[in-house]
PDB file of N, CA and C in Angstrom:
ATOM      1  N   UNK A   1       0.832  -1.202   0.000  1.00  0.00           N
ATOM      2  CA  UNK A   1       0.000   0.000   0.000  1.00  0.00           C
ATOM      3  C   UNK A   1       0.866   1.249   0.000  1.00  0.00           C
ATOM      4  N   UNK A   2       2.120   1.240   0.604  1.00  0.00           N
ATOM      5  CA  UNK A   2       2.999   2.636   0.733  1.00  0.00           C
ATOM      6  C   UNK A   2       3.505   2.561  -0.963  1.00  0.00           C
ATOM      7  N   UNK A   3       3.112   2.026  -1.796  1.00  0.00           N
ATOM      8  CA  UNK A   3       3.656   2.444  -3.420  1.00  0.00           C
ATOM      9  C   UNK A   3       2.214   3.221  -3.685  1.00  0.00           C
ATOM     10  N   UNK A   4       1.237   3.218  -3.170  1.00  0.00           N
ATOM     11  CA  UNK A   4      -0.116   3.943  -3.689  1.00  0.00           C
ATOM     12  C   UNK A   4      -0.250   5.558  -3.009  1.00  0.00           C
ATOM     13  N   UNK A   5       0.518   6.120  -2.696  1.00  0.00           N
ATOM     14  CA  UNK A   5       0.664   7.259  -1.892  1.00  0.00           C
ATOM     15  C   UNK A   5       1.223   7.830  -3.333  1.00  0.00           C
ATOM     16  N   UNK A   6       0.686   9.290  -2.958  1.00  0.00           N
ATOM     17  CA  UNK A   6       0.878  10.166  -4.269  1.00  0.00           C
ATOM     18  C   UNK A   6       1.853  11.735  -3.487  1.00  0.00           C
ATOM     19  N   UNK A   7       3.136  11.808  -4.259  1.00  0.00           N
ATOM     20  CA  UNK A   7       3.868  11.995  -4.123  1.00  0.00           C
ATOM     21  C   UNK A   7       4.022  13.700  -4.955  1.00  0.00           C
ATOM     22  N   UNK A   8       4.675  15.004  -4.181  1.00  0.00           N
ATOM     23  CA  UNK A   8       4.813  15.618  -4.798  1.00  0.00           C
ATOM     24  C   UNK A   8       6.121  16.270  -4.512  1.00  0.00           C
ATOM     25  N   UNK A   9       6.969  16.739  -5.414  1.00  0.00           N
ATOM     26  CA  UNK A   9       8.682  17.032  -5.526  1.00  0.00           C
ATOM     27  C   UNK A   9       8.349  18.362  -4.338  1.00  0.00           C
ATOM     28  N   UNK A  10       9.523  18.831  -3.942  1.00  0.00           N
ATOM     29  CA  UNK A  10       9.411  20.260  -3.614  1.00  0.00           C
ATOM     30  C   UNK A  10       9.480  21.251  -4.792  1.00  0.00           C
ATOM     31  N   UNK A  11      10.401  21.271  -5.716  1.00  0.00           N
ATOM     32  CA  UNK A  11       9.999  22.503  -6.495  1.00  0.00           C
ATOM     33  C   UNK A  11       9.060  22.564  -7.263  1.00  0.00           C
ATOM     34  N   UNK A  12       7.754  21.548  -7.357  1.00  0.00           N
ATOM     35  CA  UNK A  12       6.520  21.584  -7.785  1.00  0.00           C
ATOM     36  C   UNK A  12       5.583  22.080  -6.688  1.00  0.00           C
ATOM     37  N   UNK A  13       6.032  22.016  -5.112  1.00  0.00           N
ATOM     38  CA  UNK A  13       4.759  22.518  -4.218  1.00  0.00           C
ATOM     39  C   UNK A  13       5.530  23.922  -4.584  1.00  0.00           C
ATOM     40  N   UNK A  14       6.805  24.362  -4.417  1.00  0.00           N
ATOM     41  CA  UNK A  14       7.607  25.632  -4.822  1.00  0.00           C
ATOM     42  C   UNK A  14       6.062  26.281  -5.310  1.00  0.00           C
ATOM     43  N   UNK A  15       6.113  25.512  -6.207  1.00  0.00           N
ATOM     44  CA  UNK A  15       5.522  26.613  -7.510  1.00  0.00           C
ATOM     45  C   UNK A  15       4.249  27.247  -7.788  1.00  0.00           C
ATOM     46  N   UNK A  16       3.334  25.870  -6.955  1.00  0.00           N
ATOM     47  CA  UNK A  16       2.242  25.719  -6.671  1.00  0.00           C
ATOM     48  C   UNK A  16       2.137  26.531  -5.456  1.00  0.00           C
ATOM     49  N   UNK A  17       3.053  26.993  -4.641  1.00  0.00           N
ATOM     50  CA  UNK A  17       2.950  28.357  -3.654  1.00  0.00           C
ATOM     51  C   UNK A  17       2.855  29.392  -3.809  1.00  0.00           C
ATOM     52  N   UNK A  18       4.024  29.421  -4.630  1.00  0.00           N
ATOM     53  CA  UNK A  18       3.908  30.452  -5.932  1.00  0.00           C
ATOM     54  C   UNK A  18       2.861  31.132  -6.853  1.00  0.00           C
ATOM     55  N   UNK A  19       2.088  30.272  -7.044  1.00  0.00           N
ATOM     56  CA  UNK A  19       0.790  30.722  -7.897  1.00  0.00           C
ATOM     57  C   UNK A  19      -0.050  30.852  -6.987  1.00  0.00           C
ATOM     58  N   UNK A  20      -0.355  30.741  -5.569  1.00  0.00           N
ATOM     59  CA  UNK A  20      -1.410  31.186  -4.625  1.00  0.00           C
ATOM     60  C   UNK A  20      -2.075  30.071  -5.109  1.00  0.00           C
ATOM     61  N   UNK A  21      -2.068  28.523  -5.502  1.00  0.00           N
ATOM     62  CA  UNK A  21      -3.076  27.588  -5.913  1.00  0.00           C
ATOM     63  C   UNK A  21      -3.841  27.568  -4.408  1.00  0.00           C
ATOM     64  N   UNK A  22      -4.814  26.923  -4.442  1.00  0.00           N
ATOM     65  CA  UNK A  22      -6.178  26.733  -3.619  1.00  0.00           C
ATOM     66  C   UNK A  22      -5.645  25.081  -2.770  1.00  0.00           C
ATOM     67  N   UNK A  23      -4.061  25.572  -1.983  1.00  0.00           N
ATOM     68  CA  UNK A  23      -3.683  24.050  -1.665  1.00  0.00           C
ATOM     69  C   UNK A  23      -3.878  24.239   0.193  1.00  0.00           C
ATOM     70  N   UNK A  24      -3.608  22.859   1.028  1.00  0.00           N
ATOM     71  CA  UNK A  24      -3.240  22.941   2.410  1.00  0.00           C
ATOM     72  C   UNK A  24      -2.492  22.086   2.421  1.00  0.00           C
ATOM     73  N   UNK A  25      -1.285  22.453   3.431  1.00  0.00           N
ATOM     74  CA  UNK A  25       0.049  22.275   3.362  1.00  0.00           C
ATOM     75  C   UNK A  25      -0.022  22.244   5.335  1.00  0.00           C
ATOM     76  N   UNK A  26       0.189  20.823   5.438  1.00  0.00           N
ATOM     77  CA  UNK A  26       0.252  20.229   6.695  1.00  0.00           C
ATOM     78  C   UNK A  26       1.567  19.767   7.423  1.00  0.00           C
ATOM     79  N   UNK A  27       2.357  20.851   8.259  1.00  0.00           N
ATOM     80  CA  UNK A  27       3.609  19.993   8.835  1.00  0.00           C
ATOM     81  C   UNK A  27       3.287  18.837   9.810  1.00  0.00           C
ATOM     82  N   UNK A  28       3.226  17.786  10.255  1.00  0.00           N
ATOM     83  CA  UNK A  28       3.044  16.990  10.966  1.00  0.00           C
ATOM     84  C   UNK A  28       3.881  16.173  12.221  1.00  0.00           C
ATOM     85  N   UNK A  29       4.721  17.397  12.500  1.00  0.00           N
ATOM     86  CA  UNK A  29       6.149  17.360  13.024  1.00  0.00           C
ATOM     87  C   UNK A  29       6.017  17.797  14.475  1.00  0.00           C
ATOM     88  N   UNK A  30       6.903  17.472  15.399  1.00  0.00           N
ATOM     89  CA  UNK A  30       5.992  18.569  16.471  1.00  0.00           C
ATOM     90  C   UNK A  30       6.803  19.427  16.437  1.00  0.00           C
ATOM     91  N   UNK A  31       6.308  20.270  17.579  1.00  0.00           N
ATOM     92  CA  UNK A  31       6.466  21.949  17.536  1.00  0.00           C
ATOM     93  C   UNK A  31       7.764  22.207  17.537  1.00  0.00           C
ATOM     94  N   UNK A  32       8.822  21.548  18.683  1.00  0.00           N
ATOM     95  CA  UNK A  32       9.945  21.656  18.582  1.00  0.00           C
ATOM     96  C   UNK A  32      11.194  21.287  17.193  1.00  0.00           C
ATOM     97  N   UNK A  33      10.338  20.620  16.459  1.00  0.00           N
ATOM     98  CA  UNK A  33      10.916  20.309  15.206  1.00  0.00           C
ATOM     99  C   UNK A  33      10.268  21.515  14.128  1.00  0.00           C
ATOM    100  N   UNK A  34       9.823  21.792  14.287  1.00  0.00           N
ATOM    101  CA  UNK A  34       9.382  23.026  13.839  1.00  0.00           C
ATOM    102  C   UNK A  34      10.211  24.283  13.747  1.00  0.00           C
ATOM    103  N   UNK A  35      10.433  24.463  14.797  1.00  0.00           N
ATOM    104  CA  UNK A  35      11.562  25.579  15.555  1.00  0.00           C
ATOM    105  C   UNK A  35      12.522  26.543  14.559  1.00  0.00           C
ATOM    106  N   UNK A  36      12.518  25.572  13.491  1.00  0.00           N
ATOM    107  CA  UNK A  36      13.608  25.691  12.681  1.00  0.00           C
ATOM    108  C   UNK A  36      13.161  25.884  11.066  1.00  0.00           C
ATOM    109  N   UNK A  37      12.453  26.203  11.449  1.00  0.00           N
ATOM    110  CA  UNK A  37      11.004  26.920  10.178  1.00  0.00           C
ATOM    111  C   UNK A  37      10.475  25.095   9.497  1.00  0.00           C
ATOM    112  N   UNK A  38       9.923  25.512   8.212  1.00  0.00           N
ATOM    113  CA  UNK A  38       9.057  24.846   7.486  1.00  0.00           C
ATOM    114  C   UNK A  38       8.645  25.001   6.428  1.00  0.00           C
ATOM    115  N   UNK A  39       7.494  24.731   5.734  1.00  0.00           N
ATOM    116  CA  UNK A  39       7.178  25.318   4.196  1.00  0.00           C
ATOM    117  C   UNK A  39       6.628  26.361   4.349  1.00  0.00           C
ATOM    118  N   UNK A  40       6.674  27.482   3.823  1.00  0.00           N
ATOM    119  CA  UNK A  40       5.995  28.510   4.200  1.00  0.00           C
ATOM    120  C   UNK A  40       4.819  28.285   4.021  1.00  0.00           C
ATOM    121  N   UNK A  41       3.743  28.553   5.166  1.00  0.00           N
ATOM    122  CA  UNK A  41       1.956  28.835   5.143  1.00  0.00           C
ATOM    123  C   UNK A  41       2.085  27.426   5.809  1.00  0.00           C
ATOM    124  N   UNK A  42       2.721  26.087   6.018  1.00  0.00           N
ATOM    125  CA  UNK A  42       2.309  25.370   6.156  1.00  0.00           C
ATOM    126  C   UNK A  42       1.465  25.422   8.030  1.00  0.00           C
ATOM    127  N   UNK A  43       0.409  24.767   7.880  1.00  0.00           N
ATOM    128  CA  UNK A  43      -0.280  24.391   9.581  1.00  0.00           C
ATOM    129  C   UNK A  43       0.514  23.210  10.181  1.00  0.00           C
ATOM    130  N   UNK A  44       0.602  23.898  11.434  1.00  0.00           N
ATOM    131  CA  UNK A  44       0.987  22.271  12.249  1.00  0.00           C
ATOM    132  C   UNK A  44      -0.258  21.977  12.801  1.00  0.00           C
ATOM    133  N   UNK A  45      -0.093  20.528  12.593  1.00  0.00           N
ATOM    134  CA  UNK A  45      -1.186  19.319  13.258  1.00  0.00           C
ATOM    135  C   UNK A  45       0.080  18.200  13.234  1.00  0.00           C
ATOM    136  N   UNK A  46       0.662  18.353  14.785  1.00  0.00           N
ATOM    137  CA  UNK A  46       1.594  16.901  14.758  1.00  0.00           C
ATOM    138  C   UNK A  46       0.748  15.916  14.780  1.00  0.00           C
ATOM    139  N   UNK A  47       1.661  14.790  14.111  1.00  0.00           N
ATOM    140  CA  UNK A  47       1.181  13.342  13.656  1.00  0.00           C
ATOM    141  C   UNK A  47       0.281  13.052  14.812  1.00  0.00           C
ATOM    142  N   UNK A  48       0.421  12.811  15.992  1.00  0.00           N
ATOM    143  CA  UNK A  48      -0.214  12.125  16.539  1.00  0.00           C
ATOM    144  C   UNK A  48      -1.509  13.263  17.095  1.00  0.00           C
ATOM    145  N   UNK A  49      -1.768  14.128  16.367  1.00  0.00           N
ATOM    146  CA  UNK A  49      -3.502  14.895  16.722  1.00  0.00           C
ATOM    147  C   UNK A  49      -4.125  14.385  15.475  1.00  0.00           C
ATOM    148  N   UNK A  50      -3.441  14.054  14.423  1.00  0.00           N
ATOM    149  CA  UNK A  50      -4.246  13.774  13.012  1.00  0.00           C
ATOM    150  C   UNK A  50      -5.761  12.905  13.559  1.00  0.00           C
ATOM    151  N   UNK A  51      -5.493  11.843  13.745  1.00  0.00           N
ATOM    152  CA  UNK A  51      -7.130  11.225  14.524  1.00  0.00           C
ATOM    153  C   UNK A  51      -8.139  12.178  15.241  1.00  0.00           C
ATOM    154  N   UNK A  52      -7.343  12.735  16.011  1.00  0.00           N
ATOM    155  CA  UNK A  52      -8.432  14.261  16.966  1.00  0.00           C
ATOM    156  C   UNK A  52      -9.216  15.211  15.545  1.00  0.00           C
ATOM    157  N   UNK A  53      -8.248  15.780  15.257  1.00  0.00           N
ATOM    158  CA  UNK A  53      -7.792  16.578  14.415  1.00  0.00           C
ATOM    159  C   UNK A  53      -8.424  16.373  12.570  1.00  0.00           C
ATOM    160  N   UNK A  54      -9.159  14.958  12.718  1.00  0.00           N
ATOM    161  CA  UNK A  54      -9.425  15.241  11.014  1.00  0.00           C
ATOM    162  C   UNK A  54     -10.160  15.888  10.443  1.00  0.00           C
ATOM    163  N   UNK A  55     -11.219  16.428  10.999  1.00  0.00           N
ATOM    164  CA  UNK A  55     -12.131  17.117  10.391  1.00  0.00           C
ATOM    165  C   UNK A  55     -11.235  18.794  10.180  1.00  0.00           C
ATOM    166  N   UNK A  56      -9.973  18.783  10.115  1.00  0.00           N
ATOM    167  CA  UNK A  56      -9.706  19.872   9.614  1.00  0.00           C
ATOM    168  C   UNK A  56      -8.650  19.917   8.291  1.00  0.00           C
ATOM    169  N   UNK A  57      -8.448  18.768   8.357  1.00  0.00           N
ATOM    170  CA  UNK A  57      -7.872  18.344   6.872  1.00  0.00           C
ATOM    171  C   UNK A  57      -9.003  18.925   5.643  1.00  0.00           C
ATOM    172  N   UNK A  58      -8.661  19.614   4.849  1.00  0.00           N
ATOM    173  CA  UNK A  58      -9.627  19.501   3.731  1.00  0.00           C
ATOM    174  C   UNK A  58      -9.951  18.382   2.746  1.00  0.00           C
ATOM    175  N   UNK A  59     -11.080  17.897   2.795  1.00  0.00           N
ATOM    176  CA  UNK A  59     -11.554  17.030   1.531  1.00  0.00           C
ATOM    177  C   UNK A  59     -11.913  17.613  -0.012  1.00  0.00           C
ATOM    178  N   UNK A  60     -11.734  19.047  -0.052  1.00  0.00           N
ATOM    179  CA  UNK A  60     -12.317  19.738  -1.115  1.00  0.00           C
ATOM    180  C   UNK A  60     -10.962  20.334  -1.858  1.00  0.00           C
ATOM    181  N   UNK A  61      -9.654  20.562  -1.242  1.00  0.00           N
ATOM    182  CA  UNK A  61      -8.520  20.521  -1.978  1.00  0.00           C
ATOM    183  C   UNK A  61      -7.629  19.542  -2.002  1.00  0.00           C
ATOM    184  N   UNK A  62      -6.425  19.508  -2.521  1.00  0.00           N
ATOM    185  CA  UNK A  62      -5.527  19.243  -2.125  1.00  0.00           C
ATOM    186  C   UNK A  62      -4.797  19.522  -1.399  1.00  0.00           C
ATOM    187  N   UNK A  63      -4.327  18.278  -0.282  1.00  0.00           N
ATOM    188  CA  UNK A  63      -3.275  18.654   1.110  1.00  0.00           C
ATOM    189  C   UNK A  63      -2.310  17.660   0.653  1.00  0.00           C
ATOM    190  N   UNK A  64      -0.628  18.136   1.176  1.00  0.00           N
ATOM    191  CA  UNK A  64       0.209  18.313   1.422  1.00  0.00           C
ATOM    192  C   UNK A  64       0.519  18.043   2.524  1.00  0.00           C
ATOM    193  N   UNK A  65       1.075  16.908   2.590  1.00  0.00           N
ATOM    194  CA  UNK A  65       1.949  16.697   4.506  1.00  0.00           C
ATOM    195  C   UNK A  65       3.175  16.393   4.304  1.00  0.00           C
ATOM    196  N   UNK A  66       3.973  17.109   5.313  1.00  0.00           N
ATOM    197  CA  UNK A  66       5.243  17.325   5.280  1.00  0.00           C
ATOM    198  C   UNK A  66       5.538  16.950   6.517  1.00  0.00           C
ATOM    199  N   UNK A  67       6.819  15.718   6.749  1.00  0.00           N
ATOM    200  CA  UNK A  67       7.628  15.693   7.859  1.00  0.00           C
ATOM    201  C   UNK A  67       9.321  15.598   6.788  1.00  0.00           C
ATOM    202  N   UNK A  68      10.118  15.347   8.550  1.00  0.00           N
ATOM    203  CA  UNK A  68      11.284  16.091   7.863  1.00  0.00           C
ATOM    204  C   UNK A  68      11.958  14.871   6.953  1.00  0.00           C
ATOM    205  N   UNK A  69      11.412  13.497   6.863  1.00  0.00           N
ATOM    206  CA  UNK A  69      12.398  13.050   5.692  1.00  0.00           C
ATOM    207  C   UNK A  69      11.013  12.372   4.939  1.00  0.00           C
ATOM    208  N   UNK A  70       9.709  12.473   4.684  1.00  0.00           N
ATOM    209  CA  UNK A  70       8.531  12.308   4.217  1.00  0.00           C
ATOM    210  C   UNK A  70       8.188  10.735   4.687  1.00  0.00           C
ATOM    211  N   UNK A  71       8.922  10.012   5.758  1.00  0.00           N
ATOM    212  CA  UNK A  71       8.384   8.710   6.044  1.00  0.00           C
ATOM    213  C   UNK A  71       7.707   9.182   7.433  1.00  0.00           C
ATOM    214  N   UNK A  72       6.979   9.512   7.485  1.00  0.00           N
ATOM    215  CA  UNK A  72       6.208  10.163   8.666  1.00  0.00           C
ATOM    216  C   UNK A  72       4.833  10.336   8.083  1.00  0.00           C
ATOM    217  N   UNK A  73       5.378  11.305   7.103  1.00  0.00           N
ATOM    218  CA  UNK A  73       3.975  11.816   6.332  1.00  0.00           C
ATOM    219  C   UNK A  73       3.352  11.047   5.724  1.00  0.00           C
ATOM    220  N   UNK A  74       4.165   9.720   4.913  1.00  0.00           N
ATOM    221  CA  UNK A  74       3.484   9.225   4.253  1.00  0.00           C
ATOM    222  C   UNK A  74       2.524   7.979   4.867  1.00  0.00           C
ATOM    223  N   UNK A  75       2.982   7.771   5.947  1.00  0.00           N
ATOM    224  CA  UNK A  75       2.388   7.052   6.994  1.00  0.00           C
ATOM    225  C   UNK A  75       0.924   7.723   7.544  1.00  0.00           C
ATOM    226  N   UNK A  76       1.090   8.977   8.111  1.00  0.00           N
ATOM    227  CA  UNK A  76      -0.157  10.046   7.786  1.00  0.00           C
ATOM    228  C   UNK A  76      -1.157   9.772   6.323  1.00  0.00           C
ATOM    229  N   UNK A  77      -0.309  10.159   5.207  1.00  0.00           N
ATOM    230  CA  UNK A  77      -1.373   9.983   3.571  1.00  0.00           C
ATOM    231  C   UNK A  77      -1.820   8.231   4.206  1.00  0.00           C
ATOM    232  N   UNK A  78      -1.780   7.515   4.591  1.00  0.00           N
ATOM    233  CA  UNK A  78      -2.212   6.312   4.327  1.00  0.00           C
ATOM    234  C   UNK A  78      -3.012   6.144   5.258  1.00  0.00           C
ATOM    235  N   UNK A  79      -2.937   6.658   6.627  1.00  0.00           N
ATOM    236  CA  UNK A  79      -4.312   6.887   7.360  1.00  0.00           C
ATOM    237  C   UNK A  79      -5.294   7.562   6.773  1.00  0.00           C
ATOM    238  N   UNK A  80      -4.915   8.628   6.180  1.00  0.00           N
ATOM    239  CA  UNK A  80      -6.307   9.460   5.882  1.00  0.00           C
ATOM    240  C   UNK A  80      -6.517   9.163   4.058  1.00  0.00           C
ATOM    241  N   UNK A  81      -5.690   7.979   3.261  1.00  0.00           N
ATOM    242  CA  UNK A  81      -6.548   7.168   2.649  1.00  0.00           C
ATOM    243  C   UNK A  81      -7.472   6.219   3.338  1.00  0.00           C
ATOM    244  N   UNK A  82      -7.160   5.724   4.250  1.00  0.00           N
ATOM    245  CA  UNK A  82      -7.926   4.562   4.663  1.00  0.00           C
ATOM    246  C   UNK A  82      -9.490   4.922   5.403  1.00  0.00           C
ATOM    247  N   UNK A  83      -9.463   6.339   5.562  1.00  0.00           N
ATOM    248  CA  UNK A  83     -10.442   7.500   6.118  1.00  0.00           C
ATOM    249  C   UNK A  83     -10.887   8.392   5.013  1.00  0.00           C
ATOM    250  N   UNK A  84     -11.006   7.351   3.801  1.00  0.00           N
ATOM    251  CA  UNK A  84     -11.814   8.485   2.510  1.00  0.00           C
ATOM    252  C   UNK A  84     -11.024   9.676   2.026  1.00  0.00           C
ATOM    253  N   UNK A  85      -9.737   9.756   1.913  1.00  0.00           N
ATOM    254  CA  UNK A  85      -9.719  11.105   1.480  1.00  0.00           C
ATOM    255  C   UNK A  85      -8.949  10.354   0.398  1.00  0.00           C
ATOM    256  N   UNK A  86      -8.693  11.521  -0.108  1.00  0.00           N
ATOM    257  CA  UNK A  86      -8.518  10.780  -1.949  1.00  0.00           C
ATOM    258  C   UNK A  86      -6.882  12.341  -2.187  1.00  0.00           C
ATOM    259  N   UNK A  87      -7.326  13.377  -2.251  1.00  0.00           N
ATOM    260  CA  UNK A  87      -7.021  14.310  -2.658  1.00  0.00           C
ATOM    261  C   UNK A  87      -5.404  14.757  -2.011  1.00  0.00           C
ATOM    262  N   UNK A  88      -4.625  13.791  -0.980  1.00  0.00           N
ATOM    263  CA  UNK A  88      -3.352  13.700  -0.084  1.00  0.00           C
ATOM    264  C   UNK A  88      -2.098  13.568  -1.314  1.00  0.00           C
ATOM    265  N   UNK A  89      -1.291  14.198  -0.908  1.00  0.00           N
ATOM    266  CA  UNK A  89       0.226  14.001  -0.992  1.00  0.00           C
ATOM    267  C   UNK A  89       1.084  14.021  -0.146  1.00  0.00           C
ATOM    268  N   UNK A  90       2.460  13.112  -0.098  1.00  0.00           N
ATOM    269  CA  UNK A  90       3.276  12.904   0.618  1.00  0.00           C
ATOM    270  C   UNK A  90       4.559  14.293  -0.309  1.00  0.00           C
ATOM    271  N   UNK A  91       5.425  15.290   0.509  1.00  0.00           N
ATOM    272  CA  UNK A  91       6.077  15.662   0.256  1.00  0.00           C
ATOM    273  C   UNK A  91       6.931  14.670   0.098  1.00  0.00           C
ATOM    274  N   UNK A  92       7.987  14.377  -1.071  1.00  0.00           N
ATOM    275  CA  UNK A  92       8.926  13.445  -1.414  1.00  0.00           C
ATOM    276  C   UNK A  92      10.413  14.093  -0.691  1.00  0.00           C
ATOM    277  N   UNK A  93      10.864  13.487   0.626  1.00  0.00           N
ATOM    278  CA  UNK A  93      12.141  13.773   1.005  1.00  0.00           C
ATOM    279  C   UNK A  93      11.617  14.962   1.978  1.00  0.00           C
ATOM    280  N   UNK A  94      10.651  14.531   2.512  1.00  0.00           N
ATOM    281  CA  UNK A  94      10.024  15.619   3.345  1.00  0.00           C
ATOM    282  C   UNK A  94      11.092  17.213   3.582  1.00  0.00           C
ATOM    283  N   UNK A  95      11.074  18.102   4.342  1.00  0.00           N
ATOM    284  CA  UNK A  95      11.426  19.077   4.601  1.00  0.00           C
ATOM    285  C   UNK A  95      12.920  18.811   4.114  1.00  0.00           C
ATOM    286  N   UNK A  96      13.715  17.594   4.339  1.00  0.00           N
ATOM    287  CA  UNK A  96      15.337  17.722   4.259  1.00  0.00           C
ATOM    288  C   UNK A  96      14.961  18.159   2.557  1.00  0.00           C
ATOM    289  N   UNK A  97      14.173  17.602   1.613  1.00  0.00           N
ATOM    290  CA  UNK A  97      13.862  17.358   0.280  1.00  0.00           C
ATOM    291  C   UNK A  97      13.560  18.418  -0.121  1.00  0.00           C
ATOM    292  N   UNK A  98      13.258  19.533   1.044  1.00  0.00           N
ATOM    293  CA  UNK A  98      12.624  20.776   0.275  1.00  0.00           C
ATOM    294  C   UNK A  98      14.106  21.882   0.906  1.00  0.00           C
ATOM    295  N   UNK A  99      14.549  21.767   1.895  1.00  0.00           N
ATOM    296  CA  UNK A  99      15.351  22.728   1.718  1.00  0.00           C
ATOM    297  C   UNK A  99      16.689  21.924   0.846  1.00  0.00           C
ATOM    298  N   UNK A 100      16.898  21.015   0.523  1.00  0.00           N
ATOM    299  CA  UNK A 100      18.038  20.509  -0.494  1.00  0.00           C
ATOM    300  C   UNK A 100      17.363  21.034  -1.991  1.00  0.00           C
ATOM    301  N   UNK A 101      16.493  20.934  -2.025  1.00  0.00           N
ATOM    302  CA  UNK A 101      16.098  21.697  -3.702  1.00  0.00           C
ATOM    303  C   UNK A 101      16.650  23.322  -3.604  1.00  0.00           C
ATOM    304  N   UNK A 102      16.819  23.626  -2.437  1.00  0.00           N
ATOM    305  CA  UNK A 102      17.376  25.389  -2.393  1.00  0.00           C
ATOM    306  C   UNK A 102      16.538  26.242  -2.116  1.00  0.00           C
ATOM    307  N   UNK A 103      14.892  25.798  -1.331  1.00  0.00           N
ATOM    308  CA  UNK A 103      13.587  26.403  -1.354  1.00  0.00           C
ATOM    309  C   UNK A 103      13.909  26.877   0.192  1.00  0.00           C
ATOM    310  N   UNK A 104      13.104  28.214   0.492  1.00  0.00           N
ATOM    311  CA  UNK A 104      13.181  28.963   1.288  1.00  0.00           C
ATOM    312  C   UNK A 104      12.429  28.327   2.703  1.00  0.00           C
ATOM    313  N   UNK A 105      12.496  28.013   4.066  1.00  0.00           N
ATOM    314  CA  UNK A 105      12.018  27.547   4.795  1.00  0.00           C
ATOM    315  C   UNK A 105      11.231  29.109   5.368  1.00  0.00           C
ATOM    316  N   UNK A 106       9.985  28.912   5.785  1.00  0.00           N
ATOM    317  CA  UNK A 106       8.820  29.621   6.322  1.00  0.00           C
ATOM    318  C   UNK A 106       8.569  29.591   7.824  1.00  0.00           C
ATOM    319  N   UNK A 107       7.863  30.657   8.216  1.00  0.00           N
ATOM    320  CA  UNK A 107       7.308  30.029   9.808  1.00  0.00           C
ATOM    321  C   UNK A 107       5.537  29.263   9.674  1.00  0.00           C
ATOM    322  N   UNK A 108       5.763  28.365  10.699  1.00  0.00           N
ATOM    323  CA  UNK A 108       3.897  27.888  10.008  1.00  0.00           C
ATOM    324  C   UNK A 108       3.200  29.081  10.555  1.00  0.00           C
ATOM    325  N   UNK A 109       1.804  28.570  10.392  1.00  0.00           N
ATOM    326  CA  UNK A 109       0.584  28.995  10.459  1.00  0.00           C
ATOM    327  C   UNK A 109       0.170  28.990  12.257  1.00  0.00           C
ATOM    328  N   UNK A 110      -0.322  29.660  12.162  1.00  0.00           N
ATOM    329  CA  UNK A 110      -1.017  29.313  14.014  1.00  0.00           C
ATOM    330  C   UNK A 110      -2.178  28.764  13.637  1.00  0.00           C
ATOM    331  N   UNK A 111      -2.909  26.962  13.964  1.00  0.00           N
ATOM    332  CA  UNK A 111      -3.959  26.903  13.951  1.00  0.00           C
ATOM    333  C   UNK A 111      -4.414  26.625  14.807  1.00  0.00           C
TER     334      UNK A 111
END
């Protein structure tokens, strides 16, 4: 089942930030891993509130979860396939994957 997880590069969310697309962008890290920025705009919901916490995932866009080497997250995309959502991506090479492409790290969101 972890080959059925849908996968997106960093300099494609880059870009897709870039254009203001209609996305949510989930760090899933906790706070102290955080500390040290993130994707920009992204919300924290660490991994283990996701169960509390789903009804704030969107089902109407596409989300984005990001931990720092994407085997976290993608563990996340496969819960909330198994919970109907269709519309998930795993950042590929989580956060190490996005600042090694040369992309700017952000502060999150307060949610």
């Amino acid at each position: 089942m972890f080959s059925s997880i849908k996968e997106i590069e960093a300099p494609k969310l880059a870009e897709l930030l870039g254009q203001k697309a209609d996305i949510q962008v989930v760090d899933i890290r906790q706070p102290a891993e955080i500390a040290s920025g993130t994707v920009p705009g992204a919300e924290l919901m660490p991994m283990h509130t996701i169960p509390l916490r789903i009804q704030d995932i969107k089902q109407d866009k596409p989300v984005i979860l990001v931990c720092r080497s994407g085997a976290r997250s993608a563990q996340a995309c496969m819960f909330l396939a198994q919970n109907g959502y269709e519309n998930i991506y795993n950042l590929r090479g989580g956060l190490m994957g996005w600042a090694g492409s040369g992309q700017q790290l952000g502060l999150p969101q307060a949610v």
